[in-house]
N, C-alpha and C. Protein backbone atom coordinates (compact mmCIF):
# COMPACT_ATOMS: atom_id res chain seq x y z
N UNK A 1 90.81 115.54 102.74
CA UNK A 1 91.95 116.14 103.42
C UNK A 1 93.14 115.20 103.30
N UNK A 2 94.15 115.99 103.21
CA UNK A 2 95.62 115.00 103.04
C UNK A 2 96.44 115.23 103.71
N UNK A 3 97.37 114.17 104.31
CA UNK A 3 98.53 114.13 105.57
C UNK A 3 99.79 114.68 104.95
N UNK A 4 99.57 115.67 104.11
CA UNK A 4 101.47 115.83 103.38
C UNK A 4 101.82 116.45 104.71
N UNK A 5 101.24 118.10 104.94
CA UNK A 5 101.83 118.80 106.13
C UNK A 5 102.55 118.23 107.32
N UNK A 6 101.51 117.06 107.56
CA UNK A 6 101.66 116.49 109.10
C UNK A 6 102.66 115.42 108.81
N UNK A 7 103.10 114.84 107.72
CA UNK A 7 104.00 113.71 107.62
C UNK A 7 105.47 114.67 107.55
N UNK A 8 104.80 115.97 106.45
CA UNK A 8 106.24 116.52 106.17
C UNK A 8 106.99 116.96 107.65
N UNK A 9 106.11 117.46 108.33
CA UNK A 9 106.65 118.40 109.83
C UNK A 9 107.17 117.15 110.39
N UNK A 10 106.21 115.73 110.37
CA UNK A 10 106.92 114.91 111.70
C UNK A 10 108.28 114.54 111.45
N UNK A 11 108.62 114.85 109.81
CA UNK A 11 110.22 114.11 110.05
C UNK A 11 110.88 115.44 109.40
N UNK A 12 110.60 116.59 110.05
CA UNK A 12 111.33 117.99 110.14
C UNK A 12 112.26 118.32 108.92
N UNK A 13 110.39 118.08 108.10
CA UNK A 13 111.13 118.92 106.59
C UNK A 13 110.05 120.02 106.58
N UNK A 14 111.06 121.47 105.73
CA UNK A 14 110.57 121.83 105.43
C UNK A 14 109.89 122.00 104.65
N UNK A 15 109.01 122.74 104.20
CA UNK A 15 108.04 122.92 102.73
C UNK A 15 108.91 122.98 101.35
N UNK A 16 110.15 124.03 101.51
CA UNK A 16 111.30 124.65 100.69
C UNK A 16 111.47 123.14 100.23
N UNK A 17 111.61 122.51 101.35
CA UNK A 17 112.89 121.08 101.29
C UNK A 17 112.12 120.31 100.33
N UNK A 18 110.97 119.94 100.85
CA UNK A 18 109.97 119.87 99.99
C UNK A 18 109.40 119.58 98.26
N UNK A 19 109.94 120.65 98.56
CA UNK A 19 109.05 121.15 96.93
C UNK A 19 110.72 120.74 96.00
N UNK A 20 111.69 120.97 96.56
CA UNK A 20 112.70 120.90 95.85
C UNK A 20 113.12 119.47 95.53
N UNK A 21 112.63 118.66 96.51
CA UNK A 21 112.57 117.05 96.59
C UNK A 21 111.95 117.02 95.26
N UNK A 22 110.46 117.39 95.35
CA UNK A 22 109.45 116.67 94.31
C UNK A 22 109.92 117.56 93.05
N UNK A 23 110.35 118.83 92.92
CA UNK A 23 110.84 119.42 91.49
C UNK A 23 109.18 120.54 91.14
N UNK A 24 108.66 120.86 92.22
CA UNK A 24 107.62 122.36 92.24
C UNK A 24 107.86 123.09 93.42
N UNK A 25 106.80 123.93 93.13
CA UNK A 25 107.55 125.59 94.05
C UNK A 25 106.70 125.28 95.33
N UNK A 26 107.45 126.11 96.21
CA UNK A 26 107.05 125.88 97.18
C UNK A 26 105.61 126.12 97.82
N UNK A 27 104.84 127.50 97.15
CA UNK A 27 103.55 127.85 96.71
C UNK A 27 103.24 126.18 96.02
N UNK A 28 103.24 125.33 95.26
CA UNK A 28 102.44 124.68 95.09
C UNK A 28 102.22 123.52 95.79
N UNK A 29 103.16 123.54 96.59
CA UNK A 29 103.63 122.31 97.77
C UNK A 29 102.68 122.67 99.19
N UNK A 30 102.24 124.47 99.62
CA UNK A 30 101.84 124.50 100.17
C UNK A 30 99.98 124.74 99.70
N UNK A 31 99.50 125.06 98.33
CA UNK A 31 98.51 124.59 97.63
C UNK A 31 97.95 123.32 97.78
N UNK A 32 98.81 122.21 97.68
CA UNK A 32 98.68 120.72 97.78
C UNK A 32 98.07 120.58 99.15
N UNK A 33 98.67 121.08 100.11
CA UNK A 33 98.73 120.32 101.50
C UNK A 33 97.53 120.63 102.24
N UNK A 34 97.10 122.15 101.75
CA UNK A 34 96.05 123.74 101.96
C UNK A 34 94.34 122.51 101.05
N UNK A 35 95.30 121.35 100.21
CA UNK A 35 93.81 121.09 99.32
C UNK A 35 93.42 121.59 98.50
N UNK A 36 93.66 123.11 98.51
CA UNK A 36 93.66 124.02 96.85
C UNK A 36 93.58 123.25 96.06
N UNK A 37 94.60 122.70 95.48
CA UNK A 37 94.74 122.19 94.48
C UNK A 37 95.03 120.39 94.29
N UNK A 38 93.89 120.03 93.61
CA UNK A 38 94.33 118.30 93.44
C UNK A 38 95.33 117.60 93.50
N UNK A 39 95.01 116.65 94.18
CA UNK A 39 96.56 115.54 94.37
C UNK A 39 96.44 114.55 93.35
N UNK A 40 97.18 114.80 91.96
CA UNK A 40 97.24 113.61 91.44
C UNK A 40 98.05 112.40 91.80
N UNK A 41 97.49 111.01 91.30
CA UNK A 41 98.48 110.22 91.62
C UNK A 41 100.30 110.23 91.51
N UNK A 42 100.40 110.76 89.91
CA UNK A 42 101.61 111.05 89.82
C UNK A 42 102.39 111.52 90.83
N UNK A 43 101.69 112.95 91.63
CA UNK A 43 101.99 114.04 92.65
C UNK A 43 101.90 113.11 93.58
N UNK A 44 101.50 112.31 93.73
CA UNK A 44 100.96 111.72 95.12
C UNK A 44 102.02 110.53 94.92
N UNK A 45 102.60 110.19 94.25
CA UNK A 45 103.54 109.30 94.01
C UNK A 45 105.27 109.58 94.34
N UNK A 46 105.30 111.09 93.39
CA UNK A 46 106.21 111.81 93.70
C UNK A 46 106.69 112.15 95.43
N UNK A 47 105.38 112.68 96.01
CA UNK A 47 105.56 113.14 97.53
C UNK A 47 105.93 112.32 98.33
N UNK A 48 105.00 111.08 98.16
CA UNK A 48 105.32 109.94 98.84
C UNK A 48 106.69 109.52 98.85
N UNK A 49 107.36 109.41 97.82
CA UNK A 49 108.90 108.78 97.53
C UNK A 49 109.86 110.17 98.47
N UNK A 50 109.37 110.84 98.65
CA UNK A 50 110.22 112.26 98.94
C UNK A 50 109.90 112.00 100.57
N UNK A 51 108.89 112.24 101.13
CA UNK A 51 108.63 111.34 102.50
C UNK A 51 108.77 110.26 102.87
N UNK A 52 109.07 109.18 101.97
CA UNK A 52 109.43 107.93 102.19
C UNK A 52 108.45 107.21 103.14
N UNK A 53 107.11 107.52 102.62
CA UNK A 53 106.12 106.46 103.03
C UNK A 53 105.47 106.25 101.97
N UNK A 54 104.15 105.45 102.08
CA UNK A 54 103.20 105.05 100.71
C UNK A 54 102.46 106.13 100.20
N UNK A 55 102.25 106.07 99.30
CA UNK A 55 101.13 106.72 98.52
C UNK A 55 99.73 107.34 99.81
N UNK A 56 99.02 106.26 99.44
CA UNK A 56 98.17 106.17 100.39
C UNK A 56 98.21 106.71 101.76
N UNK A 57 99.39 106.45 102.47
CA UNK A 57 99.50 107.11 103.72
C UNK A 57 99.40 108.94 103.70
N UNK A 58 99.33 109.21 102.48
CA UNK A 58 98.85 111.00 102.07
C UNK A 58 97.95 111.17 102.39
N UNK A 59 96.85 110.23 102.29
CA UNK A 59 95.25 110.27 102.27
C UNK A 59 94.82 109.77 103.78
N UNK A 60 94.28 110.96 104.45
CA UNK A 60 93.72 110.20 105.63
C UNK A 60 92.58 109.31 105.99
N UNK A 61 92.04 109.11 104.83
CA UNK A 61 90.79 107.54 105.02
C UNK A 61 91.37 106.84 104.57
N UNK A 62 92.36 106.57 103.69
CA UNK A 62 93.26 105.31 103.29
C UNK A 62 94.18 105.00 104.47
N UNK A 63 94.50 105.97 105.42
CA UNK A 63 94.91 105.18 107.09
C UNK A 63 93.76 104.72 107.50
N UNK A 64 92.74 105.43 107.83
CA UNK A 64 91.75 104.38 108.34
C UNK A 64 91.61 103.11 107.80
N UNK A 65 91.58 102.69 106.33
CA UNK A 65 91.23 101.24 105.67
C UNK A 65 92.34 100.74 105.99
N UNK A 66 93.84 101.08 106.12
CA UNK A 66 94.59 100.33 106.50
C UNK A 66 94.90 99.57 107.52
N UNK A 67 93.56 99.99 108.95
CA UNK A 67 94.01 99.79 110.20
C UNK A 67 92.91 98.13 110.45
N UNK A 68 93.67 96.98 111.21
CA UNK A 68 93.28 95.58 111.05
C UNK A 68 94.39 95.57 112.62
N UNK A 69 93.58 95.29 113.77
CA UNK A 69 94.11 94.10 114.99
C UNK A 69 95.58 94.39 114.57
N UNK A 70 96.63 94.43 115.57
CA UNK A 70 97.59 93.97 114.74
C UNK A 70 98.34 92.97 116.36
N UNK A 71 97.62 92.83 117.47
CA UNK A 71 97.84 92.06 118.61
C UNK A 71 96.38 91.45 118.71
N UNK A 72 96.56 90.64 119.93
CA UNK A 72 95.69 89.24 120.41
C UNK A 72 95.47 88.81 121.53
N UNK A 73 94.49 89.37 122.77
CA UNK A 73 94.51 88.54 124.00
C UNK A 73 95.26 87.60 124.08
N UNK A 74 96.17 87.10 124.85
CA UNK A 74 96.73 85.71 124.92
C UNK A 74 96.72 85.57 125.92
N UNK A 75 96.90 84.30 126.74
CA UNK A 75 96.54 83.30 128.00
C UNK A 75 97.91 82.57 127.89
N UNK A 76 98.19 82.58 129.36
CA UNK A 76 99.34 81.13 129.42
C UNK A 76 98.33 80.07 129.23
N UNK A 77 98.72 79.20 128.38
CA UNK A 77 97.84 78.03 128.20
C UNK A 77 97.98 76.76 129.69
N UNK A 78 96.79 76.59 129.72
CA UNK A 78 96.39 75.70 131.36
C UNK A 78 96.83 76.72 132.79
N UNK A 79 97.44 77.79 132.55
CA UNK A 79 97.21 78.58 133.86
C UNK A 79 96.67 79.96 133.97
N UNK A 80 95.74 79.83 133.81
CA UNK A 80 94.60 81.04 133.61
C UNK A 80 94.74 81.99 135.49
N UNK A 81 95.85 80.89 135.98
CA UNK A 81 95.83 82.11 137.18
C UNK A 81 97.05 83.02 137.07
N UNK A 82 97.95 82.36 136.73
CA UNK A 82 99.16 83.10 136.17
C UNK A 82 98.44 84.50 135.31
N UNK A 83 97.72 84.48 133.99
CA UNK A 83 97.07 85.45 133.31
C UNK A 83 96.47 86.56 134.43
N UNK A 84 95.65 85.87 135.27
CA UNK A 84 95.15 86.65 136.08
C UNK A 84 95.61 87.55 136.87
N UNK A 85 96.89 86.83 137.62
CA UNK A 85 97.67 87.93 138.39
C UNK A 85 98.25 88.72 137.56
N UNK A 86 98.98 88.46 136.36
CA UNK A 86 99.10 89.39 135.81
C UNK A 86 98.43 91.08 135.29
N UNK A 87 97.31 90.53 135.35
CA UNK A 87 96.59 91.07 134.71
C UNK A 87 96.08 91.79 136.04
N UNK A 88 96.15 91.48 137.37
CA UNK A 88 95.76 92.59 138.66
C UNK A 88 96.93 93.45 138.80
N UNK A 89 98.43 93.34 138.16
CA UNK A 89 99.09 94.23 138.06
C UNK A 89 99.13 95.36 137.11
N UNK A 90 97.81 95.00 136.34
CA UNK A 90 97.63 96.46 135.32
C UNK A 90 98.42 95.66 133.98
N UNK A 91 99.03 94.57 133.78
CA UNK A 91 99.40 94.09 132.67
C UNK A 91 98.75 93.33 132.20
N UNK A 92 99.04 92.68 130.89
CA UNK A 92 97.78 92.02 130.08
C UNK A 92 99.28 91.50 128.95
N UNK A 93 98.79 90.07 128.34
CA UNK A 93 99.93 89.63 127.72
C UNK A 93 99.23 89.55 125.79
N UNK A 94 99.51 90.16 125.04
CA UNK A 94 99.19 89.81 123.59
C UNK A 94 100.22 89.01 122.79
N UNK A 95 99.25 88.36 121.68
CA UNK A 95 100.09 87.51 120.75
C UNK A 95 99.68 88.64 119.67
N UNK A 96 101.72 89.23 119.18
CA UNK A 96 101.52 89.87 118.14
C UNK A 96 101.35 89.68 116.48
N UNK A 97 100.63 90.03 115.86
CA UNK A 97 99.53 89.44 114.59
C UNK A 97 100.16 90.31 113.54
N UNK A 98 100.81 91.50 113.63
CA UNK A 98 100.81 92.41 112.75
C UNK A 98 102.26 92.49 112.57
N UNK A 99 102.65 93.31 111.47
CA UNK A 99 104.49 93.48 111.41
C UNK A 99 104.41 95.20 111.31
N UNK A 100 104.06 95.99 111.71
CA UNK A 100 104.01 97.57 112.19
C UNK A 100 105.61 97.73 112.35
N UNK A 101 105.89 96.96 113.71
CA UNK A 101 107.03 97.33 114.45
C UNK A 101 107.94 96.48 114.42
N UNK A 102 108.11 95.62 113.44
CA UNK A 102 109.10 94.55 113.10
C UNK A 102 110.45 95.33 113.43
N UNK A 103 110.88 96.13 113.07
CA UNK A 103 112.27 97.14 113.31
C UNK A 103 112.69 97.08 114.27
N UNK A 104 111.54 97.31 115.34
CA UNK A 104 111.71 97.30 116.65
C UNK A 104 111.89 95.92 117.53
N UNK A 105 111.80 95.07 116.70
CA UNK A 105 112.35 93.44 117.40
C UNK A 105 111.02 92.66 117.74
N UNK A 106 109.36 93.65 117.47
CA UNK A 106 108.87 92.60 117.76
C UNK A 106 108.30 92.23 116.57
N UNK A 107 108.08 90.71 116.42
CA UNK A 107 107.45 89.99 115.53
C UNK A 107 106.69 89.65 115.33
N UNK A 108 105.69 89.06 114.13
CA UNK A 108 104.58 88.16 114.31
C UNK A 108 104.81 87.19 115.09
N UNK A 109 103.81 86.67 115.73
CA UNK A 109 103.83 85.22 116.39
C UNK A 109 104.19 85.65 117.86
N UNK A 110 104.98 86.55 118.13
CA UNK A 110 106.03 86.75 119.34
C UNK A 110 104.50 87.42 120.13
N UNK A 111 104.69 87.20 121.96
CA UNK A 111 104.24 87.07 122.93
C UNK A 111 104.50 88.48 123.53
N UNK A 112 104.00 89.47 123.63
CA UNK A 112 104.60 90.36 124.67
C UNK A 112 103.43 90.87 125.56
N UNK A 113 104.49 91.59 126.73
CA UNK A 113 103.39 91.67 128.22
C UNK A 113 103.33 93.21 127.79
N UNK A 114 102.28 93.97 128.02
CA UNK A 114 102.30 95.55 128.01
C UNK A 114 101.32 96.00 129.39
N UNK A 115 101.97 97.02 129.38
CA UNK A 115 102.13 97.71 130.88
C UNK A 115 100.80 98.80 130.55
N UNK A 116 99.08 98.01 130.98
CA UNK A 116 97.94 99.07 130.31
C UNK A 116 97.33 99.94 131.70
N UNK A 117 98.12 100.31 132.49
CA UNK A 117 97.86 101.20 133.71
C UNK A 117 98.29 102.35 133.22
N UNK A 118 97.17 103.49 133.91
CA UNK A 118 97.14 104.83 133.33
C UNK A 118 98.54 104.90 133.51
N UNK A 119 99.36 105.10 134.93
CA UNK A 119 100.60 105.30 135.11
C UNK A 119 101.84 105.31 134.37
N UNK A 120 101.60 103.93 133.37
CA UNK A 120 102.71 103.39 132.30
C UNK A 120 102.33 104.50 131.35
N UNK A 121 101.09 104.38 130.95
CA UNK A 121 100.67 105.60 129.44
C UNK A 121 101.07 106.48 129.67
N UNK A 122 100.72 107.67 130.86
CA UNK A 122 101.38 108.78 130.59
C UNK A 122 102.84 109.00 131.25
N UNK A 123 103.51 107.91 131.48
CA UNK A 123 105.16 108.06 131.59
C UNK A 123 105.77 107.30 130.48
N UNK A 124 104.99 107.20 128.92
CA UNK A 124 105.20 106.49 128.04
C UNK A 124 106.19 108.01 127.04
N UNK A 125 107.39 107.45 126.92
CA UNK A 125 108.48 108.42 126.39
C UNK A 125 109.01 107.95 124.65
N UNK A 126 109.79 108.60 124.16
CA UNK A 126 110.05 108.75 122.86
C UNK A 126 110.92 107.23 122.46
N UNK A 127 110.38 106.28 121.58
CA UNK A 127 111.36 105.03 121.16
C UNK A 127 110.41 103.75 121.76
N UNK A 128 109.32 104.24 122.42
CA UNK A 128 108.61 103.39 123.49
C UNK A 128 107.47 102.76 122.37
N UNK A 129 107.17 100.84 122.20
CA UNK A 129 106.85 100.63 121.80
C UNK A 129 105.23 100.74 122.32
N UNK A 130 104.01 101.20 121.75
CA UNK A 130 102.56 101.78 122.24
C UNK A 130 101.72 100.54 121.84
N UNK A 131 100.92 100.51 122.66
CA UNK A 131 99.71 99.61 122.22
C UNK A 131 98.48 100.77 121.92
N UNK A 132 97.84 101.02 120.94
CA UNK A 132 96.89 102.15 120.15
C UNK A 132 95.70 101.85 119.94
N UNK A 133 94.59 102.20 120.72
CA UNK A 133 93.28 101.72 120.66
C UNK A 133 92.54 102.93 119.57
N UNK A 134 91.98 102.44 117.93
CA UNK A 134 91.71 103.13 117.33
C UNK A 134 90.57 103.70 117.32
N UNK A 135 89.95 104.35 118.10
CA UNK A 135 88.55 104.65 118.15
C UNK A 135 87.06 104.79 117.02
N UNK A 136 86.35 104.35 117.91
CA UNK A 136 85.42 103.44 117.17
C UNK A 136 85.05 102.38 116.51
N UNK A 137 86.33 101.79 116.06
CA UNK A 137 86.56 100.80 115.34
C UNK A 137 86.54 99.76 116.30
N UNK A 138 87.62 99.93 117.77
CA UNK A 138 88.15 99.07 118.76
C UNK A 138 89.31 98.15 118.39
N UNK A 139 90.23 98.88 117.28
CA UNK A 139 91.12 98.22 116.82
C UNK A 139 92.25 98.55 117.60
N UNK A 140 93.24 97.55 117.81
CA UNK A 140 94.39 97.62 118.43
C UNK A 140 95.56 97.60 117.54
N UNK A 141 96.69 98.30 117.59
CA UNK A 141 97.52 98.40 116.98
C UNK A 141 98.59 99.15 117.64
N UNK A 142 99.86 98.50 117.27
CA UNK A 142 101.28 98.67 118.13
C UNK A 142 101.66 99.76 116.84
N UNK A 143 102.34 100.62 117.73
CA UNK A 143 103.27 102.02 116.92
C UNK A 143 104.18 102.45 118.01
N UNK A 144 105.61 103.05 117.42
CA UNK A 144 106.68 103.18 118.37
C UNK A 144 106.12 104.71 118.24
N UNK A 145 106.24 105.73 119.93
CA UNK A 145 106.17 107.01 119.96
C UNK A 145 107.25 107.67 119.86
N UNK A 146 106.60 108.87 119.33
CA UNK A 146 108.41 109.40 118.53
C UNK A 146 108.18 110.77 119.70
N UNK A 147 106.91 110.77 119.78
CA UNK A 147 106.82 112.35 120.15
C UNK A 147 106.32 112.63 121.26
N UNK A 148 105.39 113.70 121.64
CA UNK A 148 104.34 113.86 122.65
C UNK A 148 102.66 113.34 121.92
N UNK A 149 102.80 113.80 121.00
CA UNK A 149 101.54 113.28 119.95
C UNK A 149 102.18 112.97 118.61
N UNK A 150 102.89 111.98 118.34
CA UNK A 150 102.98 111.66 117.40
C UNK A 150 103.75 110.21 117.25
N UNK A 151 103.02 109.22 116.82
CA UNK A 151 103.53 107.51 116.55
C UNK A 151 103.53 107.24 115.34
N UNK A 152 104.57 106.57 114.95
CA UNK A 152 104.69 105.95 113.93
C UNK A 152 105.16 104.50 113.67
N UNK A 153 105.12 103.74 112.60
CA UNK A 153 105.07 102.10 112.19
C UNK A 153 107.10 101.83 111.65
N UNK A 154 107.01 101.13 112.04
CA UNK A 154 108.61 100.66 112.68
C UNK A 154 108.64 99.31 112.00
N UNK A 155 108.48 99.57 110.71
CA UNK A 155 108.49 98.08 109.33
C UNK A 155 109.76 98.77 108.27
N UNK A 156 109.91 97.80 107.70
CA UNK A 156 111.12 97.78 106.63
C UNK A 156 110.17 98.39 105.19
N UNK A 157 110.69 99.62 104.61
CA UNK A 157 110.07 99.87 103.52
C UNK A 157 109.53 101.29 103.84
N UNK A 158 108.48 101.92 103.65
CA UNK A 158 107.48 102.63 104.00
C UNK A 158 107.24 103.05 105.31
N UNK A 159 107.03 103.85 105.79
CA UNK A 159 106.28 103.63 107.10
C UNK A 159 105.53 104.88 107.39
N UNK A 160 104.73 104.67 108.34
CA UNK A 160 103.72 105.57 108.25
C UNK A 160 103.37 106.49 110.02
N UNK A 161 103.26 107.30 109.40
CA UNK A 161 103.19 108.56 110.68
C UNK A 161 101.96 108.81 111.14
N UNK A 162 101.23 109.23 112.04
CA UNK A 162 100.44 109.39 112.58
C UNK A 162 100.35 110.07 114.03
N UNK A 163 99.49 111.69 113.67
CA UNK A 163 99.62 112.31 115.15
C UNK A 163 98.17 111.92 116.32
N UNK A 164 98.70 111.29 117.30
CA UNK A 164 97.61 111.22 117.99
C UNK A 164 96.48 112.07 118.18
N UNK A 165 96.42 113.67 118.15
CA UNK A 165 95.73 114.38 118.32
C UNK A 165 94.84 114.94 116.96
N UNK A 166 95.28 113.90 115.90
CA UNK A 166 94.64 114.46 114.48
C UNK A 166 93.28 113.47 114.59
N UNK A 167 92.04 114.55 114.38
CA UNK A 167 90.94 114.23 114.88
C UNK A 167 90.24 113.92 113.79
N UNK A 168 90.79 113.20 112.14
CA UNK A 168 90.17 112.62 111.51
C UNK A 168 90.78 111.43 111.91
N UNK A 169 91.48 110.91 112.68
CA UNK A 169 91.56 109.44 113.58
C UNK A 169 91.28 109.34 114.56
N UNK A 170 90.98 108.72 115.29
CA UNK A 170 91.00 109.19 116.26
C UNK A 170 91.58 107.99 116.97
N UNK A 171 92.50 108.32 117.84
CA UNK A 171 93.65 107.38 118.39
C UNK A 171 93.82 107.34 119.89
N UNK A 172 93.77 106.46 120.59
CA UNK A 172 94.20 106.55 122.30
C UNK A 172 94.88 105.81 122.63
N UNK A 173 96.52 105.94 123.01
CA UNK A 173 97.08 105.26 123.35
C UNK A 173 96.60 104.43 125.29
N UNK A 174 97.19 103.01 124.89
CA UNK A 174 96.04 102.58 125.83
C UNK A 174 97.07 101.49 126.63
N UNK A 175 98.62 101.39 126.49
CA UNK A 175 99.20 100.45 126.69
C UNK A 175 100.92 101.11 126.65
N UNK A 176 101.69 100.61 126.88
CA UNK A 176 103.08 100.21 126.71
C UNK A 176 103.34 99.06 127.18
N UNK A 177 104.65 98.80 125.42
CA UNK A 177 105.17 96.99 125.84
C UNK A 177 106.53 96.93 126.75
N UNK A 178 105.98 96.29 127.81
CA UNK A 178 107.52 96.29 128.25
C UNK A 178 108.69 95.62 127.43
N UNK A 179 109.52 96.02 127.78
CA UNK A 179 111.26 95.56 127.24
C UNK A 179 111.72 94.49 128.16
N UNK A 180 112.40 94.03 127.75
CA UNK A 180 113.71 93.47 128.91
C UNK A 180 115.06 94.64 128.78
């Protein structure tokens, strides 16, 4: 199965728009997406540049291989009570590992507190940086929410979409980072 449909809808193109991007009809744009018909690389090269993410991000087990930690338990170092109270307020502090959301100001190396009480998650709104528990795996990974079900990676280049409710991932948002 392949993410064209769900990448094309999240950044509100149409199929028409589509097909005219890549230079085929719109019947074969919706063939492609339907699985009908094979995704060659070429095609898969083409689409990608027209969505302006990777290749790979077409293919929904090539998101799964892509997904690696991209935060880190962290501790104030020597005050493990400081951590603690924090952490009875429903917050929890990570050292971020990954560059997902570099766009968004946070960095590798950089420290942030996220807000993992049910309360914060579901008053978690559109631009809001997510902490994403990938199921089964137990992988964590930061994505900015664009939507009601739908996050995406906030890096220079590529980036990649993903609807929470698409059940060849399976995704639970489990956090928001606070701001200043």
């Amino acid at each position: 199965m392949n993410r064209i449909q769900e990448i094309r809808e999240a950044l509100g193109i149409s199929r028409a728009q589509l097909a005219k991007l890549v230079g085929v009809s719109e019947t074969q744009v919706g063939r492609l997406e339907r699985g009908e018909r094979g995704l060659s690389v070429k095609m898969m090269q083409r689409i990608a540049e027209a969505l302006s993410c990777a290749p790979a991000d077409l293919i929904a087990n090539a998101v799964l291989a892509e997904f690696a930690d991209e935060v880190q338990p962290a501790e104030f170092e020597g005050l493990s009570s400081i951590s603690a109270a924090i952490a009875g307020k429903g917050l929890r502090i990570y050292r971020v590992i990954g560059s997902a959301v570099v766009d968004s100001g946070i960095l590798p190396g950089q420290i942030v507190t996220i807000d993992e009480s049910p309360q914060a998650v579901m008053a978690a709104k559109t631009g809001d940086v997510v902490l994403v528990k990938i199921e089964g795996r137990d992988i964590l990974v930061l994505r900015v929410l664009v939507g009601a079900n739908l996050i995406v990676t906030h890096r220079p280049g590529a980036n990649l979409a993903i609807r929470t409710d698409d059940r060849s991932v399976g995704l639970r948002i489990v956090g928001v980072v606070l701001r200043n």
